[in-house]
PDB file of N, CA and C in Angstrom:
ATOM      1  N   UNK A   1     -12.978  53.100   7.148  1.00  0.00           N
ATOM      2  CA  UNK A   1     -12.076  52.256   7.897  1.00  0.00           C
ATOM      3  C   UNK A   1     -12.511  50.783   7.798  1.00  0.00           C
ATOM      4  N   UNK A   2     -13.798  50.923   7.930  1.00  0.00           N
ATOM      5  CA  UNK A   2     -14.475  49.563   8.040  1.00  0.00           C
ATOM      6  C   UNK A   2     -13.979  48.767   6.781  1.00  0.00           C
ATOM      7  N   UNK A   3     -14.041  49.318   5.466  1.00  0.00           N
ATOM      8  CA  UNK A   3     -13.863  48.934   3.980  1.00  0.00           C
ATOM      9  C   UNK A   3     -12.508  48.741   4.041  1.00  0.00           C
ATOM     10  N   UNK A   4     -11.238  49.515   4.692  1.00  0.00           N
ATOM     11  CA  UNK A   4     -10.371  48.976   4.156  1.00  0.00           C
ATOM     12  C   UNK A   4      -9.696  47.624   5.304  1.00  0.00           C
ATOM     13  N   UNK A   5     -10.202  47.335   6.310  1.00  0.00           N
ATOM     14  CA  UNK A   5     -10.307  46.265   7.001  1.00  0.00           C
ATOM     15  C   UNK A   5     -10.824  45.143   6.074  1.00  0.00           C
ATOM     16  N   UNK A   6     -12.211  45.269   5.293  1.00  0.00           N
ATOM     17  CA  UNK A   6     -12.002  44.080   4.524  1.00  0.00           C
ATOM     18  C   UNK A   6     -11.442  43.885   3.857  1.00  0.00           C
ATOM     19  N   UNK A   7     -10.855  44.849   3.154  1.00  0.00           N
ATOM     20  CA  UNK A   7      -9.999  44.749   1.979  1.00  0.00           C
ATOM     21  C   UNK A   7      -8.926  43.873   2.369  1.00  0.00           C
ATOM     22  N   UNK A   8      -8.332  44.086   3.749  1.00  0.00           N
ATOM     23  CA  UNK A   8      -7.267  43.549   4.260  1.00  0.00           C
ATOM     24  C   UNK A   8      -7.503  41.964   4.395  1.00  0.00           C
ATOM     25  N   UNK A   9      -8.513  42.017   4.618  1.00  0.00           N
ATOM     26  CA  UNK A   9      -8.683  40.130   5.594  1.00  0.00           C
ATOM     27  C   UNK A   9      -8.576  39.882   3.616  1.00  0.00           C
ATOM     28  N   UNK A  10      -9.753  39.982   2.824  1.00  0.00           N
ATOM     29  CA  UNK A  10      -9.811  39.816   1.479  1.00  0.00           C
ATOM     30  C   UNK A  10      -8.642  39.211   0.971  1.00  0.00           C
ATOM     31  N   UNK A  11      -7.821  39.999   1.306  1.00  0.00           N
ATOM     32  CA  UNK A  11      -6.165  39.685   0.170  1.00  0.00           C
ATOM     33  C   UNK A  11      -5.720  38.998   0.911  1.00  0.00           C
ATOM     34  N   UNK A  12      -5.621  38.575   2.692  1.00  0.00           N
ATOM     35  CA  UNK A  12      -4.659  37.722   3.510  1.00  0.00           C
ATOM     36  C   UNK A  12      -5.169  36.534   2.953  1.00  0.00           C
ATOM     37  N   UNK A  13      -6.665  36.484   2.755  1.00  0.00           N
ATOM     38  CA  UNK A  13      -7.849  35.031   2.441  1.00  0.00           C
ATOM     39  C   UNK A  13      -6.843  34.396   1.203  1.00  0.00           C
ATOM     40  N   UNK A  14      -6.592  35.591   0.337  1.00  0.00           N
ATOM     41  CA  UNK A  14      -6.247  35.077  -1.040  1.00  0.00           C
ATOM     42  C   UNK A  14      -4.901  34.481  -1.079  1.00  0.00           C
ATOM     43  N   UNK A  15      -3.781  35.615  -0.143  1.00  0.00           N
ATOM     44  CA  UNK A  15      -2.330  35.014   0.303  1.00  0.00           C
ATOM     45  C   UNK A  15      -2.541  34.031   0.455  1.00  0.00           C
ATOM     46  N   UNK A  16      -2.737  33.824   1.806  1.00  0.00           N
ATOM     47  CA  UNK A  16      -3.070  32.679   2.004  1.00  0.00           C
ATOM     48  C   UNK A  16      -3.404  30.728   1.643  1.00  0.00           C
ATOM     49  N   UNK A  17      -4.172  31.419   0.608  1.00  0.00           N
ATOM     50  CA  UNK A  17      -4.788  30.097  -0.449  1.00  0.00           C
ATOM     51  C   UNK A  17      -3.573  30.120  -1.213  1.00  0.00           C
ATOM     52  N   UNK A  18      -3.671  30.522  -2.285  1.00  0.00           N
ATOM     53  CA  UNK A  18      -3.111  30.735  -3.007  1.00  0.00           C
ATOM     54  C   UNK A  18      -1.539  30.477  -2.745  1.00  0.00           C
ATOM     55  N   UNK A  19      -0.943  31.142  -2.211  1.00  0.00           N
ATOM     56  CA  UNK A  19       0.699  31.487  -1.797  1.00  0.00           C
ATOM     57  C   UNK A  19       1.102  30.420  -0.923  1.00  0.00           C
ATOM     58  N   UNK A  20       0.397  30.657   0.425  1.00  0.00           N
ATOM     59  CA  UNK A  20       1.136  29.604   1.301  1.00  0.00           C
ATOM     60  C   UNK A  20       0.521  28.416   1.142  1.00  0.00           C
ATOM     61  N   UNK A  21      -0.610  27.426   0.660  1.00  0.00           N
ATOM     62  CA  UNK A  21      -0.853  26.564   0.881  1.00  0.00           C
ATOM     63  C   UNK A  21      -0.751  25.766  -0.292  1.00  0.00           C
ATOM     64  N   UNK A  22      -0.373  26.354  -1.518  1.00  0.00           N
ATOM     65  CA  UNK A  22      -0.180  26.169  -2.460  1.00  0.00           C
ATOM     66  C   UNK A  22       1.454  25.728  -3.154  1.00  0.00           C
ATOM     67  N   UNK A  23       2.079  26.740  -2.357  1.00  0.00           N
ATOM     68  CA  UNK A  23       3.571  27.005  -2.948  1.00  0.00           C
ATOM     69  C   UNK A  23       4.474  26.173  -1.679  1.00  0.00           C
ATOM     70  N   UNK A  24       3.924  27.587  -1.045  1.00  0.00           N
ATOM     71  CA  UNK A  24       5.088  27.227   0.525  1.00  0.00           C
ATOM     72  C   UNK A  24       5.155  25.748   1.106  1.00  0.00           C
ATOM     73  N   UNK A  25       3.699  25.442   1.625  1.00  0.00           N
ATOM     74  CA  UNK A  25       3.658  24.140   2.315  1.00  0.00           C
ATOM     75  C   UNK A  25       4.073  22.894   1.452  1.00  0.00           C
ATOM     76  N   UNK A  26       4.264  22.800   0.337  1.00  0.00           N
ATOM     77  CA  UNK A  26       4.101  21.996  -0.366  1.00  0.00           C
ATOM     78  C   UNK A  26       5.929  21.585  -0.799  1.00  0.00           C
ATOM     79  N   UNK A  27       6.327  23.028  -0.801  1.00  0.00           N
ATOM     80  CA  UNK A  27       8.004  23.106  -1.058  1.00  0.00           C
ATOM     81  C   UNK A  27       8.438  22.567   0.414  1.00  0.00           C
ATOM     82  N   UNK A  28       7.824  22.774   1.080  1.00  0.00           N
ATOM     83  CA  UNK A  28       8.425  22.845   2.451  1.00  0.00           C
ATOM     84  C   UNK A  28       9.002  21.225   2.916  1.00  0.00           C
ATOM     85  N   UNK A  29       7.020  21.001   2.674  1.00  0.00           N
ATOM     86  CA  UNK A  29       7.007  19.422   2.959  1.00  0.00           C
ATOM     87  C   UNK A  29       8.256  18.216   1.856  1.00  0.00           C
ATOM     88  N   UNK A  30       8.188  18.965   0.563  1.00  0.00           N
ATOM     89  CA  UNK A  30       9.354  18.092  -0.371  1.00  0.00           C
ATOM     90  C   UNK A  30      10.913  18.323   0.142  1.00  0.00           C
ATOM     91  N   UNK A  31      11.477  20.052   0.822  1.00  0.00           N
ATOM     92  CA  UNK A  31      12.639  19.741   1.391  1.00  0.00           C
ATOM     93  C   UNK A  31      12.937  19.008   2.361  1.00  0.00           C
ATOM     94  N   UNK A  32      11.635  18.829   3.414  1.00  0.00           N
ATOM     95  CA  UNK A  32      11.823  17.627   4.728  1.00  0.00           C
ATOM     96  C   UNK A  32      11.671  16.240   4.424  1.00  0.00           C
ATOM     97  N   UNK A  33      11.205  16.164   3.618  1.00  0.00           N
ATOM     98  CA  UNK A  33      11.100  14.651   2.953  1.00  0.00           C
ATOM     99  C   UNK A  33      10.835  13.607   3.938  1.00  0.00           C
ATOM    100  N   UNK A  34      11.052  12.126   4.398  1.00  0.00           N
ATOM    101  CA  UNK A  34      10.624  12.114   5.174  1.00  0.00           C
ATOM    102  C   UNK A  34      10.393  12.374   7.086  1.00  0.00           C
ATOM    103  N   UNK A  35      11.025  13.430   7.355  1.00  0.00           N
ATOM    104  CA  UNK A  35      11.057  13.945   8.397  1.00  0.00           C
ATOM    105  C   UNK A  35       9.671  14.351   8.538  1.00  0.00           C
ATOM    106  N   UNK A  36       9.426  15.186   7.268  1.00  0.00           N
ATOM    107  CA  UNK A  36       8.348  15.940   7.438  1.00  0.00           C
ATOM    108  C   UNK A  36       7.116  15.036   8.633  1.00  0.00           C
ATOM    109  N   UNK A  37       7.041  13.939   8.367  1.00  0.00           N
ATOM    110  CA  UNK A  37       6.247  12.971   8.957  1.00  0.00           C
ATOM    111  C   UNK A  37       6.633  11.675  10.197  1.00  0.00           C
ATOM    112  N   UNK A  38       7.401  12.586  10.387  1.00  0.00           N
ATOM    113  CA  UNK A  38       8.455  11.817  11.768  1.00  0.00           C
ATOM    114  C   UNK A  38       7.089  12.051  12.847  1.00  0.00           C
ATOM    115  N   UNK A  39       7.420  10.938  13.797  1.00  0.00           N
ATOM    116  CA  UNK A  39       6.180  11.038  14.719  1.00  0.00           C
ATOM    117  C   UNK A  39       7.053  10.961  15.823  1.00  0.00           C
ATOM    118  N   UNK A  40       7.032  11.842  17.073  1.00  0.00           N
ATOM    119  CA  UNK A  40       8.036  10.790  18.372  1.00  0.00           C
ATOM    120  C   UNK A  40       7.225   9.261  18.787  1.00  0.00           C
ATOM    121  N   UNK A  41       8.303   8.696  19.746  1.00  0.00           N
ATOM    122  CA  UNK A  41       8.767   7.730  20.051  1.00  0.00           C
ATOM    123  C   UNK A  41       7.146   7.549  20.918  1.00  0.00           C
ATOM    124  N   UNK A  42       6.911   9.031  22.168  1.00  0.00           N
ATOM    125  CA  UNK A  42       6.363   8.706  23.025  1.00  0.00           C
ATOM    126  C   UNK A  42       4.882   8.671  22.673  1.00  0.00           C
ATOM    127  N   UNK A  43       4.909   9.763  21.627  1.00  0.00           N
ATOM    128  CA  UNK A  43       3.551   9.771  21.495  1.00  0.00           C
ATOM    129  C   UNK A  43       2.993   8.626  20.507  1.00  0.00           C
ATOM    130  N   UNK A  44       3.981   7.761  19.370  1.00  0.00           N
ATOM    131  CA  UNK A  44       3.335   6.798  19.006  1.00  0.00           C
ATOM    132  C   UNK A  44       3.102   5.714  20.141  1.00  0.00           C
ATOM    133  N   UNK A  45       3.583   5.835  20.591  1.00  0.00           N
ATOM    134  CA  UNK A  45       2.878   4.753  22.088  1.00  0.00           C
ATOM    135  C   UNK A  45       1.450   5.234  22.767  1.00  0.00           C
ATOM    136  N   UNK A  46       1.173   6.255  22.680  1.00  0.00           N
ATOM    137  CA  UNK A  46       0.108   6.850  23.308  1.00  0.00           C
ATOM    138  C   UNK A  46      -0.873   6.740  22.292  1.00  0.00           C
ATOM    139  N   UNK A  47      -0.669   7.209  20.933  1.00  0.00           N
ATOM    140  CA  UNK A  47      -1.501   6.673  19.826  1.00  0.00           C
ATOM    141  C   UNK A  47      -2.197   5.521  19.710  1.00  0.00           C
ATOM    142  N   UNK A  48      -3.573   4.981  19.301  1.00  0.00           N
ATOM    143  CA  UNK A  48      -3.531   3.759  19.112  1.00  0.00           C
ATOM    144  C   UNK A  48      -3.710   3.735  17.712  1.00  0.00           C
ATOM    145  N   UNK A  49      -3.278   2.142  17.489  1.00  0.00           N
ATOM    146  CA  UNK A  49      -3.010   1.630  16.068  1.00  0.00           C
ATOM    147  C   UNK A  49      -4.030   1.249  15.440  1.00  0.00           C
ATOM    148  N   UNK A  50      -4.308   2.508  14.556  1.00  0.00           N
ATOM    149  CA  UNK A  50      -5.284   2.376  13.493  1.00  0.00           C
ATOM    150  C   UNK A  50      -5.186   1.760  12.369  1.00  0.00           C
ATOM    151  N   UNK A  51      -5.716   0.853  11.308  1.00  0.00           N
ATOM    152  CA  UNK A  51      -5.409   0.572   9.996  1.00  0.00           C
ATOM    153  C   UNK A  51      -6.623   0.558   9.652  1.00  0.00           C
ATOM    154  N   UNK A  52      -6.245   1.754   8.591  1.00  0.00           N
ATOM    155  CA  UNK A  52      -7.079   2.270   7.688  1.00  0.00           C
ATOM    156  C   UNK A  52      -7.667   1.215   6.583  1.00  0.00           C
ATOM    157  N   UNK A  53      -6.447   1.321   5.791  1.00  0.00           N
ATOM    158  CA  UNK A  53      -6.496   0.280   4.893  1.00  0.00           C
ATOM    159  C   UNK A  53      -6.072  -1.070   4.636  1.00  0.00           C
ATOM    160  N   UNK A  54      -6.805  -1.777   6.219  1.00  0.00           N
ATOM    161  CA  UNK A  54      -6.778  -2.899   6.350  1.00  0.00           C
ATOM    162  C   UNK A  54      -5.797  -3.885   5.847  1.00  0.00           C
ATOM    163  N   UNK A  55      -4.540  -3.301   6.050  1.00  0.00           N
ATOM    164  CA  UNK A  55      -3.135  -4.585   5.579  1.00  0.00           C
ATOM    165  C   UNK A  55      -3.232  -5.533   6.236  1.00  0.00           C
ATOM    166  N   UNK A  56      -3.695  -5.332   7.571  1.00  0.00           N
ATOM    167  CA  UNK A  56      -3.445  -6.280   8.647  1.00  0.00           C
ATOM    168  C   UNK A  56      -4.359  -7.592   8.296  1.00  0.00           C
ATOM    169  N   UNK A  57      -5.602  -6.982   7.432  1.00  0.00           N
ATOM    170  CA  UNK A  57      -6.015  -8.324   7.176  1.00  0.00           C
ATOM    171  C   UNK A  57      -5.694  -8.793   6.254  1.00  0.00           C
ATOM    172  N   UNK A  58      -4.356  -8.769   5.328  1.00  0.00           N
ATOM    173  CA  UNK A  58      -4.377  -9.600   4.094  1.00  0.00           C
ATOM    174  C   UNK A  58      -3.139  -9.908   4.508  1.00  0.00           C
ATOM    175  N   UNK A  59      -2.129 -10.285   5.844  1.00  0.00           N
ATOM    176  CA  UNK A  59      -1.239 -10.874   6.660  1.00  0.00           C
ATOM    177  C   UNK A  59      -1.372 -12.166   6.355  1.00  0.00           C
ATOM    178  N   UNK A  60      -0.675 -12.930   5.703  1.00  0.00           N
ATOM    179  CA  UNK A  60      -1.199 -14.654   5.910  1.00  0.00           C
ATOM    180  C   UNK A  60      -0.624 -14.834   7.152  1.00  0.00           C
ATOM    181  N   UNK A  61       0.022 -14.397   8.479  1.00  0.00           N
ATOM    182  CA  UNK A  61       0.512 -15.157   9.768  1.00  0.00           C
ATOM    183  C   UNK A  61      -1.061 -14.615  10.636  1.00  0.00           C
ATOM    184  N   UNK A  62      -1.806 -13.946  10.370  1.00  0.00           N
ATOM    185  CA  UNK A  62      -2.943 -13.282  10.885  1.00  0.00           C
ATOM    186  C   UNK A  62      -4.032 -13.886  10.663  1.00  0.00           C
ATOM    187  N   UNK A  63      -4.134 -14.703   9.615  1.00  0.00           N
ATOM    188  CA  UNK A  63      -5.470 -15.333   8.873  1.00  0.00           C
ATOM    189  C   UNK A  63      -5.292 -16.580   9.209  1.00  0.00           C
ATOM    190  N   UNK A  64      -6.752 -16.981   9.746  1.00  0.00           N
ATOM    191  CA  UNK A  64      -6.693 -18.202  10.464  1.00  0.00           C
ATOM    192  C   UNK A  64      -7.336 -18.961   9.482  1.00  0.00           C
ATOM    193  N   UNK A  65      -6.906 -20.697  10.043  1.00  0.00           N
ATOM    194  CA  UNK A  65      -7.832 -20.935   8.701  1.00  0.00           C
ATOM    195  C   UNK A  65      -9.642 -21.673   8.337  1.00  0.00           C
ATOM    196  N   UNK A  66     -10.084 -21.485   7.802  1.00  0.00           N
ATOM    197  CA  UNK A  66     -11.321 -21.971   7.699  1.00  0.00           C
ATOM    198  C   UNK A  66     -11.891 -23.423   7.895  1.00  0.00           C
ATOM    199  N   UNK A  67     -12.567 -23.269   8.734  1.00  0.00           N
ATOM    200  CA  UNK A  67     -12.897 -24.700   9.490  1.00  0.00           C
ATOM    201  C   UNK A  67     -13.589 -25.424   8.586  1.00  0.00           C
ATOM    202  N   UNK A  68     -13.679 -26.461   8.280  1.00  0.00           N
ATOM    203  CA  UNK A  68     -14.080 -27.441   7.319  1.00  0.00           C
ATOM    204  C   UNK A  68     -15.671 -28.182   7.912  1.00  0.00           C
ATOM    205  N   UNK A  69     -16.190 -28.047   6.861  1.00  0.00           N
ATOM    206  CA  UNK A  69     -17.460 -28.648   7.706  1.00  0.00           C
ATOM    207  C   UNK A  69     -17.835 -30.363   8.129  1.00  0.00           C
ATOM    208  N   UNK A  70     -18.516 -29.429   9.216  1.00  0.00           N
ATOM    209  CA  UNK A  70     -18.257 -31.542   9.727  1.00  0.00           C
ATOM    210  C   UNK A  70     -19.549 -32.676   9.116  1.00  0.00           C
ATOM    211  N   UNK A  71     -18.551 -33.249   8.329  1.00  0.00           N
ATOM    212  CA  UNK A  71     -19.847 -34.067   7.424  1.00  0.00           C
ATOM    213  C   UNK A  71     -19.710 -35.411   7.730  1.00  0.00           C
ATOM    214  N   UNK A  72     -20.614 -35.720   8.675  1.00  0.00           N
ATOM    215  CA  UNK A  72     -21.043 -37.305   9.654  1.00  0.00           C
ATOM    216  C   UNK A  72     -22.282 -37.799   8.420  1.00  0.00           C
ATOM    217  N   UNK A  73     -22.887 -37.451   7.803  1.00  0.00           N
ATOM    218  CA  UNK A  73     -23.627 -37.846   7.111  1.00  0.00           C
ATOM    219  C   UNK A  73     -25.377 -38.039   7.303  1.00  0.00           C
ATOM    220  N   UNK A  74     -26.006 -38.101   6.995  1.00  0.00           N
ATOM    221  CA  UNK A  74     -27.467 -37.613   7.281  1.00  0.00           C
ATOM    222  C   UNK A  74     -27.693 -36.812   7.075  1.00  0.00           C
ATOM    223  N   UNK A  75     -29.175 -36.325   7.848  1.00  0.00           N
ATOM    224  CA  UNK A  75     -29.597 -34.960   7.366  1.00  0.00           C
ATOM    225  C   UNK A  75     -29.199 -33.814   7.908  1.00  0.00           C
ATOM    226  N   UNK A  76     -29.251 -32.411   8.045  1.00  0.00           N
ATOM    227  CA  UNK A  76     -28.746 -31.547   8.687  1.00  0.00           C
ATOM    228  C   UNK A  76     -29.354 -31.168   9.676  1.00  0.00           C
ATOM    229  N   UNK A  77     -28.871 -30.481  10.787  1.00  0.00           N
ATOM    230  CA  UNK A  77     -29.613 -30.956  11.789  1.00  0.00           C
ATOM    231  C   UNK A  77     -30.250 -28.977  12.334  1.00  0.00           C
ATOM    232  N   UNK A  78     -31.636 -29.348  12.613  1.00  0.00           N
ATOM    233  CA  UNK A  78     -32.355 -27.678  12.466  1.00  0.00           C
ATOM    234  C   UNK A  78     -31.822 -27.545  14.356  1.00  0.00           C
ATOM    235  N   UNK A  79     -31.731 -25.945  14.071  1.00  0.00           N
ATOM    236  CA  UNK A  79     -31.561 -25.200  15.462  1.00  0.00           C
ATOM    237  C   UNK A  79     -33.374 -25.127  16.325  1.00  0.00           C
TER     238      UNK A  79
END
């Protein structure tokens, strides 16, 4: 009994891989297109706003600009 219990999990392991995560999810996700990745309303409010890949910093209304150094002349002056 014991043996054909593994046998069982064995082949679901393989379904599994193989079949559904392979075939199914993948067809699934191309007929929803972008639905598939619809988020609600409420919970992107509850989310906070992550950026991954940092767009936010290559914004020119975001980028401030670089202060110019103040050159009075002489020597520089030690901390």
């Amino acid at each position: 009994m014991i043996k054909s219990f593994g046998f069982a999990l064995a082949v679901a392991v393989v379904f599994d891989a193989f079949i559904v995560r392979m075939v199914l999810i993948p067809a699934v996700l191309y007929l929803l297109g972008e639905k598939a990745w619809w988020l609600p309303r409420w919970l992107d409010r509850i989310l906070p706003d992550v950026d991954v890949e940092g767009e936010k910093l290559n914004r020119p209304h975001l980028a401030t600009p670089a202060r110019e150094p103040d050159v009075t002349g002489g020597l520089p002056q030690q901390a």
